[in-house]
C-alpha atoms as a PDB file:
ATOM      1  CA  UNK A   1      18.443 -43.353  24.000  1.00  0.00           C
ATOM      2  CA  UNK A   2      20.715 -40.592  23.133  1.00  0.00           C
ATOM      3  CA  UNK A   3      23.440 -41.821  24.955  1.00  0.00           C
ATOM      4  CA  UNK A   4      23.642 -45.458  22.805  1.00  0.00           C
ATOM      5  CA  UNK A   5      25.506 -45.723  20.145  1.00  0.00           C
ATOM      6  CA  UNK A   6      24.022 -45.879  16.564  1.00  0.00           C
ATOM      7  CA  UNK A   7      25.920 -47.040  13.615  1.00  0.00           C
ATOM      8  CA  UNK A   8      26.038 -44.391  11.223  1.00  0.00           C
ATOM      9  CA  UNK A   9      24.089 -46.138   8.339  1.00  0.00           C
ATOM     10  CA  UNK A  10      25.199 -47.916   5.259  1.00  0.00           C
ATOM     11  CA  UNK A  11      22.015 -48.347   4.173  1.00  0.00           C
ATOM     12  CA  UNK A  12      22.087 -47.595   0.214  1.00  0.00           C
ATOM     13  CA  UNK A  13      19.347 -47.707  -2.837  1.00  0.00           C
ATOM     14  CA  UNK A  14      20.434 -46.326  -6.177  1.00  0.00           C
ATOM     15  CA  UNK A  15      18.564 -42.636  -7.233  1.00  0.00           C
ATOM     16  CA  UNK A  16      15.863 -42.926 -10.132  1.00  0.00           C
ATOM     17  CA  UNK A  17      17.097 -41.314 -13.307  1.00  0.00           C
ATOM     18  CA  UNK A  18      14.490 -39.208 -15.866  1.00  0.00           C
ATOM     19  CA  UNK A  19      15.381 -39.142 -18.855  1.00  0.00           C
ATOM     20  CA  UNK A  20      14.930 -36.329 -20.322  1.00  0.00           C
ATOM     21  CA  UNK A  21      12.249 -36.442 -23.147  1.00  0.00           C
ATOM     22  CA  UNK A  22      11.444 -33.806 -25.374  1.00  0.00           C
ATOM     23  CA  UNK A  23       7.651 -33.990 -26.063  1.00  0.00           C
ATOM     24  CA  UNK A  24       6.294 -31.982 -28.941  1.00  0.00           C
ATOM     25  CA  UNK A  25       3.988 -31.404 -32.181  1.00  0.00           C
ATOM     26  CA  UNK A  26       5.571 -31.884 -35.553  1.00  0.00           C
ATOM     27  CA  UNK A  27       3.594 -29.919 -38.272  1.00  0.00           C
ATOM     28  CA  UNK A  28       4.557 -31.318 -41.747  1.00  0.00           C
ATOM     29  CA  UNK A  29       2.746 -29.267 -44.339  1.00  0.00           C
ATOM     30  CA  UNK A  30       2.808 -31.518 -48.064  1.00  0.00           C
ATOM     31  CA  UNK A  31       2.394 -28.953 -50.704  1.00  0.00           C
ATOM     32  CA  UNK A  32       1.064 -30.422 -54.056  1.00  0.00           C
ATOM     33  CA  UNK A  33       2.039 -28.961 -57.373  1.00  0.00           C
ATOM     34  CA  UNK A  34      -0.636 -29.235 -59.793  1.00  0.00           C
ATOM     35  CA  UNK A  35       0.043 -29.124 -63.192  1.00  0.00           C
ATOM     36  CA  UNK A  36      -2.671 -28.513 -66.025  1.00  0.00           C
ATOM     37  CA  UNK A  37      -1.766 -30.497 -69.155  1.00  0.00           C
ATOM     38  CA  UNK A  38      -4.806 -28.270 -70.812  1.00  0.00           C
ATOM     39  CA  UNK A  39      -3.256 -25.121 -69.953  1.00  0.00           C
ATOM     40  CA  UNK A  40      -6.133 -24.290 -66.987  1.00  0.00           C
ATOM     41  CA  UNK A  41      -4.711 -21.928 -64.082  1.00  0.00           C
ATOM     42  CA  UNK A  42      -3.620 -23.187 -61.718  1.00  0.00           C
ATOM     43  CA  UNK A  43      -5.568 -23.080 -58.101  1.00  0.00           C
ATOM     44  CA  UNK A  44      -4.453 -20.724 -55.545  1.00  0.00           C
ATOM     45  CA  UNK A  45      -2.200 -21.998 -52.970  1.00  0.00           C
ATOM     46  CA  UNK A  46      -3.574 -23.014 -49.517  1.00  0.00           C
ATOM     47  CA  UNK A  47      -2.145 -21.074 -46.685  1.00  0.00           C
ATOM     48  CA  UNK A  48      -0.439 -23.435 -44.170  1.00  0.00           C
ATOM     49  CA  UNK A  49      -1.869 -23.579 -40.941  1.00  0.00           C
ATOM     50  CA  UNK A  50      -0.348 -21.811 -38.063  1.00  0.00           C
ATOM     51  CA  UNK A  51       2.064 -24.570 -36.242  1.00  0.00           C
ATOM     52  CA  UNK A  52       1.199 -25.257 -33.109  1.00  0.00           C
ATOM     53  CA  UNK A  53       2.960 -24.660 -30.223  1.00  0.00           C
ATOM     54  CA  UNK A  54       5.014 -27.307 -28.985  1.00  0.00           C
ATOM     55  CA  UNK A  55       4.395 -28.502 -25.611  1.00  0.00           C
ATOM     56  CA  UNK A  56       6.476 -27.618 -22.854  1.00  0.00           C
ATOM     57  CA  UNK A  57       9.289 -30.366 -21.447  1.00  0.00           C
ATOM     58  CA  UNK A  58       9.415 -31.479 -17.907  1.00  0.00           C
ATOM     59  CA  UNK A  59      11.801 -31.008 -15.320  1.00  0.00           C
ATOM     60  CA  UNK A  60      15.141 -32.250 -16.705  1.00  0.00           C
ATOM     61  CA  UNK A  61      17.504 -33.963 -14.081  1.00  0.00           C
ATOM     62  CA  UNK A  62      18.306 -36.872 -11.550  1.00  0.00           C
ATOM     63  CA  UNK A  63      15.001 -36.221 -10.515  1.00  0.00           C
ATOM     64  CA  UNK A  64      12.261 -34.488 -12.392  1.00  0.00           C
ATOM     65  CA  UNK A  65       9.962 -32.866 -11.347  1.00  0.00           C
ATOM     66  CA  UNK A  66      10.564 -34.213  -7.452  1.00  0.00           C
ATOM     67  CA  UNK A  67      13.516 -32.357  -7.948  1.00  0.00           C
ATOM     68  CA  UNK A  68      11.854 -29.152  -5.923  1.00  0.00           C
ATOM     69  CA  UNK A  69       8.715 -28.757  -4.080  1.00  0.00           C
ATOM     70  CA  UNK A  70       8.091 -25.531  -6.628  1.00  0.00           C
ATOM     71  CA  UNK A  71       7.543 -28.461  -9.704  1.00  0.00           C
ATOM     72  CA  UNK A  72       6.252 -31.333  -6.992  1.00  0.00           C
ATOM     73  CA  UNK A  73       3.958 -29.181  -4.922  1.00  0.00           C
ATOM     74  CA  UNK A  74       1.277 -31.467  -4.122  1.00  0.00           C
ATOM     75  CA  UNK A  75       0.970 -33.028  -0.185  1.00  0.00           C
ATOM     76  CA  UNK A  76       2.367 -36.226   0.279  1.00  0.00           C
ATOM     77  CA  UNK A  77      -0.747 -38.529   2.140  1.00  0.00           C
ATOM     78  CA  UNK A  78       0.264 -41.729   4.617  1.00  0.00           C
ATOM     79  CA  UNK A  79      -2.080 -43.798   1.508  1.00  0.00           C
ATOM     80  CA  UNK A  80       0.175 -42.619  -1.695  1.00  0.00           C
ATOM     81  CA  UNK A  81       3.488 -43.874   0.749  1.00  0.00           C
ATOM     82  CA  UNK A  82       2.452 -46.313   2.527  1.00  0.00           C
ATOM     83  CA  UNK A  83      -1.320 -47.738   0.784  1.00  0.00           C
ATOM     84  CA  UNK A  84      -0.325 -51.849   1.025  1.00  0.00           C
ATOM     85  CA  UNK A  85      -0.725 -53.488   4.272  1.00  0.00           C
ATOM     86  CA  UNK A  86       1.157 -56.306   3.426  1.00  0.00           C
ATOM     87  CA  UNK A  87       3.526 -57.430   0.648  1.00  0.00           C
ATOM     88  CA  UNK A  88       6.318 -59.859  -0.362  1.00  0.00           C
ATOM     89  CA  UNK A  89       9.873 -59.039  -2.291  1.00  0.00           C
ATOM     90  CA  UNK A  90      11.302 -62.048  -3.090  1.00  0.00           C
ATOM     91  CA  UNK A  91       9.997 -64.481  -1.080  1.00  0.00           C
ATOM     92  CA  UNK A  92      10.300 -61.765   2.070  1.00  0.00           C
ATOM     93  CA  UNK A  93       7.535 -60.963   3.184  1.00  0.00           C
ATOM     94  CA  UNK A  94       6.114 -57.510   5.355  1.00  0.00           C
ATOM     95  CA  UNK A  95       3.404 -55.942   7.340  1.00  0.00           C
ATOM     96  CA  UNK A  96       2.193 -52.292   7.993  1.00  0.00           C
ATOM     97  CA  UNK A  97       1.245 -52.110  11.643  1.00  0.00           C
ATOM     98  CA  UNK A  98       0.902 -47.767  12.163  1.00  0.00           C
ATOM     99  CA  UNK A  99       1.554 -44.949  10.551  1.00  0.00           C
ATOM    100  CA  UNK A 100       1.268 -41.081  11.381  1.00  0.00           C
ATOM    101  CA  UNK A 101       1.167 -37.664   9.519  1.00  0.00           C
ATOM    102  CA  UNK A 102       3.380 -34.860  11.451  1.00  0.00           C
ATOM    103  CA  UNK A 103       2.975 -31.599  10.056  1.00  0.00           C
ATOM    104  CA  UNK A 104       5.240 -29.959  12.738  1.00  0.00           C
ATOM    105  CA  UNK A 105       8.324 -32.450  11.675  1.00  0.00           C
ATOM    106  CA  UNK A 106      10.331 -32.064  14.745  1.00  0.00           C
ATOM    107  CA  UNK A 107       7.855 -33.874  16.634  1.00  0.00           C
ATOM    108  CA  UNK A 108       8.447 -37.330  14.548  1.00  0.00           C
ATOM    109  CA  UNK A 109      12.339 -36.866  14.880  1.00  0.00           C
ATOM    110  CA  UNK A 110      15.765 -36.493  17.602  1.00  0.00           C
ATOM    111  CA  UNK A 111      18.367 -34.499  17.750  1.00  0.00           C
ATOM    112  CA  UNK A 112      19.801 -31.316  17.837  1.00  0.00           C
ATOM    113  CA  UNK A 113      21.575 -31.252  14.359  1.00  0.00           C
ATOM    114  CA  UNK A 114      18.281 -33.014  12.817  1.00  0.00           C
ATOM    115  CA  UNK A 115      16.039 -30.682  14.049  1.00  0.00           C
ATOM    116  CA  UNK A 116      17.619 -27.520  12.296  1.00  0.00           C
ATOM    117  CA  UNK A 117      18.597 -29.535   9.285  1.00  0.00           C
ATOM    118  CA  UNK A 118      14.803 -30.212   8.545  1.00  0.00           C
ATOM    119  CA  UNK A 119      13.818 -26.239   9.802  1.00  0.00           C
ATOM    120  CA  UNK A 120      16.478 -24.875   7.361  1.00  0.00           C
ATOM    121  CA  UNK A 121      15.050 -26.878   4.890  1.00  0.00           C
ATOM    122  CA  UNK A 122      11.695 -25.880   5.049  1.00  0.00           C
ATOM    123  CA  UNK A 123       9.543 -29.194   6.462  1.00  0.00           C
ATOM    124  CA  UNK A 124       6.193 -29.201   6.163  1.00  0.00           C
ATOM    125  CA  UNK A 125       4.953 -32.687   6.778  1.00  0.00           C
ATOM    126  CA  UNK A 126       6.525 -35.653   7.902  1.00  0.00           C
ATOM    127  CA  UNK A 127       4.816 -39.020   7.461  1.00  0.00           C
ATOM    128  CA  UNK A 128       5.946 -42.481   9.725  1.00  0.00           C
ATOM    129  CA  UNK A 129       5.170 -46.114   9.073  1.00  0.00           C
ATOM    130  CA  UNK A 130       5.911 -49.164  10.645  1.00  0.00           C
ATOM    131  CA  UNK A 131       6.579 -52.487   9.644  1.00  0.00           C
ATOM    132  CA  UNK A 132       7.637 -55.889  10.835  1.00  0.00           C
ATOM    133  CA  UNK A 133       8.707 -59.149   8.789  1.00  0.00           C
ATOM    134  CA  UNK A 134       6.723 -62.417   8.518  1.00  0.00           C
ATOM    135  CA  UNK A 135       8.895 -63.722  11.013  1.00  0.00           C
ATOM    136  CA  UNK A 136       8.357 -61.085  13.690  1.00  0.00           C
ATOM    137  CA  UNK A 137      12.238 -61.094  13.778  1.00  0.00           C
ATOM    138  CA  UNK A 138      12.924 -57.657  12.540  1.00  0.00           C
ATOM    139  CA  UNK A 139      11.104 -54.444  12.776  1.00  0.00           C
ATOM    140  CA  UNK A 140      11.266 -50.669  11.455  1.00  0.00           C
ATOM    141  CA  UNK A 141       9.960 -47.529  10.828  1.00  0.00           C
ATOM    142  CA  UNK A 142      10.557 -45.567   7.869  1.00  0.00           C
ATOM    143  CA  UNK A 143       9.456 -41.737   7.660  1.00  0.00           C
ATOM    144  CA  UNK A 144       9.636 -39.123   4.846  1.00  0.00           C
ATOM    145  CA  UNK A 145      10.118 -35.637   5.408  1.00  0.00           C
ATOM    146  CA  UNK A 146       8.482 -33.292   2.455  1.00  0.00           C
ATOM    147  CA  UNK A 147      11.468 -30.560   1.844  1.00  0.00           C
ATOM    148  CA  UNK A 148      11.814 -27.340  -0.621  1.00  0.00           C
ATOM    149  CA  UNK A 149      14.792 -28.651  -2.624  1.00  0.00           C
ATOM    150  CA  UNK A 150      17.235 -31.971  -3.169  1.00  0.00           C
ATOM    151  CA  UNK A 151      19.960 -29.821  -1.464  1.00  0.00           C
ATOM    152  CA  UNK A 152      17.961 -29.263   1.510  1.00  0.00           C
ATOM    153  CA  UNK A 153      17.208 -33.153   1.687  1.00  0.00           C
ATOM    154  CA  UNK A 154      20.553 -34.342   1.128  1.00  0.00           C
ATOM    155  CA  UNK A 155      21.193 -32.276   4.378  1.00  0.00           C
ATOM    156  CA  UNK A 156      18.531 -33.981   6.050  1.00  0.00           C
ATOM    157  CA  UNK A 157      19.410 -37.218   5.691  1.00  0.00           C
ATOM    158  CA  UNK A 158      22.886 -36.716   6.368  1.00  0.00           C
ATOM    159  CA  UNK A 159      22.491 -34.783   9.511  1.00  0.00           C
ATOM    160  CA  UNK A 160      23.945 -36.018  12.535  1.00  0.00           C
ATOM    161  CA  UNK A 161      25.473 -39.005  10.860  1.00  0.00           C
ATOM    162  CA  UNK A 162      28.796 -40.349  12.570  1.00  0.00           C
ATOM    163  CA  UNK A 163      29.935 -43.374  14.939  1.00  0.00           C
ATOM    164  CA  UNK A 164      28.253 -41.900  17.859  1.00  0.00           C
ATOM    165  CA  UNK A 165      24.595 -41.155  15.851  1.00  0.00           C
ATOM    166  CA  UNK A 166      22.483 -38.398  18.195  1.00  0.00           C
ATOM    167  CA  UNK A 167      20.090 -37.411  15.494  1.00  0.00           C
ATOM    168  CA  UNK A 168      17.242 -39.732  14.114  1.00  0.00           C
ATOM    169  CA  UNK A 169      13.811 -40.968  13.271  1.00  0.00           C
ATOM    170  CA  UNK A 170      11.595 -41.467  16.448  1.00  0.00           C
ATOM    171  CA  UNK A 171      10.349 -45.373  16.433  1.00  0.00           C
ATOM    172  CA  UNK A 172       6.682 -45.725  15.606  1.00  0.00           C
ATOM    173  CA  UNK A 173       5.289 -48.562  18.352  1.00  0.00           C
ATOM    174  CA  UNK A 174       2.482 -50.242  16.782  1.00  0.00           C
ATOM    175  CA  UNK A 175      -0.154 -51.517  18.861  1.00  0.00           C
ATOM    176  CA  UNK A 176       0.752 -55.597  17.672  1.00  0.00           C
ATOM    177  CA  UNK A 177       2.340 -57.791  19.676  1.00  0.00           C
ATOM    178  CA  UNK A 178       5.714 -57.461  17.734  1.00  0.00           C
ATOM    179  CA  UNK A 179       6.067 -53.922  16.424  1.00  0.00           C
ATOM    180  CA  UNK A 180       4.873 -52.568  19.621  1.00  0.00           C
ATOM    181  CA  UNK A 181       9.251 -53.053  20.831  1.00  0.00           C
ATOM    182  CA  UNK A 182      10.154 -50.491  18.539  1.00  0.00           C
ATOM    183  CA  UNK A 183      12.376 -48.148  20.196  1.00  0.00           C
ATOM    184  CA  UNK A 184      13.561 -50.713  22.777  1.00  0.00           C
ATOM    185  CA  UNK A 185      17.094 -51.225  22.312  1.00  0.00           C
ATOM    186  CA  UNK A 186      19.920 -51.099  19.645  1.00  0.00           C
ATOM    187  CA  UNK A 187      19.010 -49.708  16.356  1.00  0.00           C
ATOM    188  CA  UNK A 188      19.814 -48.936  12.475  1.00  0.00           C
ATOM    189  CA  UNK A 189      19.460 -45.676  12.065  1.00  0.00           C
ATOM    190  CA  UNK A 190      20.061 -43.252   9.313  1.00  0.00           C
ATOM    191  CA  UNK A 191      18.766 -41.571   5.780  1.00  0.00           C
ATOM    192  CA  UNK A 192      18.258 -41.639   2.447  1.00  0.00           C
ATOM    193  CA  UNK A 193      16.989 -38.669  -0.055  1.00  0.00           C
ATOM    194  CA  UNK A 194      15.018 -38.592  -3.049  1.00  0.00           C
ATOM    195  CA  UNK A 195      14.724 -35.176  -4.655  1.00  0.00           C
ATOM    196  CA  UNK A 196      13.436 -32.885  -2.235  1.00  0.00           C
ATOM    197  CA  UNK A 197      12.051 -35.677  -0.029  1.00  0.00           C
ATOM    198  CA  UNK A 198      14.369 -37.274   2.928  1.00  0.00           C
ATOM    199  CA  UNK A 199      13.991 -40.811   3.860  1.00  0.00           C
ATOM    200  CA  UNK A 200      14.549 -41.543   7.247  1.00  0.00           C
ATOM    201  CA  UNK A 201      15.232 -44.840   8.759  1.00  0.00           C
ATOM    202  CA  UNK A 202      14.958 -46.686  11.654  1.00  0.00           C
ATOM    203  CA  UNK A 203      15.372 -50.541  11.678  1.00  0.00           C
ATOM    204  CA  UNK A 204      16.123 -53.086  14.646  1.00  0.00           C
ATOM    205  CA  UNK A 205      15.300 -56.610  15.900  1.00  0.00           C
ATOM    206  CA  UNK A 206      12.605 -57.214  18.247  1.00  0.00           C
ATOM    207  CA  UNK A 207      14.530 -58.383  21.018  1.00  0.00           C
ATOM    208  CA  UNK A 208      16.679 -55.379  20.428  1.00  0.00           C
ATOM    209  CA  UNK A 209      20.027 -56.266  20.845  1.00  0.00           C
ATOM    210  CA  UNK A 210      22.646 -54.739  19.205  1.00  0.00           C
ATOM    211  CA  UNK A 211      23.101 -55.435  15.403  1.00  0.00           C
ATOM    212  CA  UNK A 212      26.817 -57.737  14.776  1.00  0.00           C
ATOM    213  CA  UNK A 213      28.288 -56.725  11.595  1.00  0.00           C
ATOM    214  CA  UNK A 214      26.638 -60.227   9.916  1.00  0.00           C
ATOM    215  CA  UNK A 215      23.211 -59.163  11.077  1.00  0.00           C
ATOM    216  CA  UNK A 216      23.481 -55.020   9.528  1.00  0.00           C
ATOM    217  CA  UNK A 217      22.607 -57.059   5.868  1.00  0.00           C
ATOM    218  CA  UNK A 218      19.768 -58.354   7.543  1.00  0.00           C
ATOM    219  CA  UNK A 219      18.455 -54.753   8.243  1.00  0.00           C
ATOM    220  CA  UNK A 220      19.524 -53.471   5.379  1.00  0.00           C
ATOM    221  CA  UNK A 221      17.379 -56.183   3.299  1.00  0.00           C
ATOM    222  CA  UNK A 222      14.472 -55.411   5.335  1.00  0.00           C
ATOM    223  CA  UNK A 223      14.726 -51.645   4.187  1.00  0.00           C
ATOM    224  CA  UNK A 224      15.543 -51.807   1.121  1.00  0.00           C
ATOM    225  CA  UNK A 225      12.517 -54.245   0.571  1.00  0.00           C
ATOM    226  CA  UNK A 226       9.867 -51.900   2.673  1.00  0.00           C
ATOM    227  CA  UNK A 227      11.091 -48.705   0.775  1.00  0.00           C
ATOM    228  CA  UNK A 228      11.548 -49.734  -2.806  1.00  0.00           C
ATOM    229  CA  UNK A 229       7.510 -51.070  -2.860  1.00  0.00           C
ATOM    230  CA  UNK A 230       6.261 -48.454  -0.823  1.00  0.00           C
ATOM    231  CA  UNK A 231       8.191 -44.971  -0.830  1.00  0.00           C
ATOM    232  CA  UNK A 232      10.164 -45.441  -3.905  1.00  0.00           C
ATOM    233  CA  UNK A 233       7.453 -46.310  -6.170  1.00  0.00           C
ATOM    234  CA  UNK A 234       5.365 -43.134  -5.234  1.00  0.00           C
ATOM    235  CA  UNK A 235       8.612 -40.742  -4.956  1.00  0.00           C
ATOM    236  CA  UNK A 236       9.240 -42.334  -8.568  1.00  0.00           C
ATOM    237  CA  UNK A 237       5.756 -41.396  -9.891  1.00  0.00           C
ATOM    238  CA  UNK A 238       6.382 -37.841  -8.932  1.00  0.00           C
ATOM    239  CA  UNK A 239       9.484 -37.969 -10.616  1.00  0.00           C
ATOM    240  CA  UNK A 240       7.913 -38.706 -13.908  1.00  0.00           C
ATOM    241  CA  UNK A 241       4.522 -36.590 -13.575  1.00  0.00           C
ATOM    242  CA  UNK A 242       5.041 -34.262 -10.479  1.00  0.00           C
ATOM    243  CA  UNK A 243       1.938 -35.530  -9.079  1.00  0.00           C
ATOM    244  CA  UNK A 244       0.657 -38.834  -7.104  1.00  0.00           C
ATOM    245  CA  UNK A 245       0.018 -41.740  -8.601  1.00  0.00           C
END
């Protein structure tokens, strides 16, 4: 497969932002004067309590706490990604049909370039899923690679891109009778990144002929669907809490 040409991808889904949000404890001590009108002493003052510490702020950034694996360090799992079986994004709707957990990452991808772009970056589990549309028309897998930092993913899932693309996700074959042509012919193959998490991708059509120019928005729907209510939402939770949803 090395030798056919894939397109280096287009494929595009704009980066969560966190806000930054200071969270803390506001102590606001009322002192009351009292004044005798019969001339008594007045009582002793109250000491104001001790304020309390204000709680620490999360990661600040494009990313939050996702933004390292040092403030995201919990495993990703194949459930947190990929949990729904089946779903629909306006009016489009997708299956699962496989997944797999890789904790040696090189296994789940190809390519020269690839390979030492997810070794310098410090992989440590790589998780595939497949999916097909209602149709059976158009099929993918999608795999996330669990880095150290955002630098090292941005590397990731830019390695190896250009007209002649050598370096990508393996195909997942499911076991159904339409998934189970992944990795038979022409594909659309490239990357995304999230934080320290690289999303690779790998969509074609069943038959597997090569993609026309009309037919790459086709694919790129199909991703961008599959991602954003599977990946996306649980890369976003880290974001926000460093932990899975």
């Amino acid at each position: 497969m090395g030798s056919r040409d894939y397109p280096t991808s287009s494929l595009w889904r704009p980066p969560v932002i966190i806000a930054a949000i200071a969270i803390g404890l506001v102590l606001v001590v009322a002192v009351t004067f009292w004044v005798s009108a019969s001339g008594e002493k007045a009582p002793e003052a109250i000491a104001a309590p001790k304020a309390t510490p204000s709680l620490p702020e999360g990661p600040t950034g494009q990313y939050g706490y996702a933004a390292a694996r040092k403030t995201d360090p919990k495993p990703l799992t194949a459930k947190e990604l990929f949990g729904k079986a089946k779903f629909t994004s306006e009016g489009r709707s997708y299956q699962r049909t496989t997944h797999k957990s890789d904790k040696v990452c090189k296994g789940a991808i190809s390519g020269a370039k690839l390979e030492k772009a997810l070794k310098d970056a410090g992989c440590n589990q790589l998780i595939r899923a497949s999916f097909r549309d209602a149709k059976g028309l158009v099929i993918g897998t999608v795999g996330v690679a669990n880095l150290k930092t955002s630098a090292g993913a941005k590397k990731v899932a830019n390695a190896g891109a250009g007209a002649e693309r050598k370096d990508f996700l393996k195909p997942l074959p499911g076991k159904d009778e339409i998934s189970k042509f992944l990795g038979q012919g022409e594909a659309y193959a490239g990357g995304w990144y999230h934080g320290h998490y690289a999303v690779l991708l790998w969509f074609q059509f069943k038959d597997g002929h090569k993609p026309k120019k009309s037919e790459l928005k086709r694919l790129n729907q199909a991703a961008v669907d599959i991602t954003n209510l599977t990946v996306f939402a649980a890369l976003d939770t880290r974001s926000i809490s460093g932990a899975p949803a």
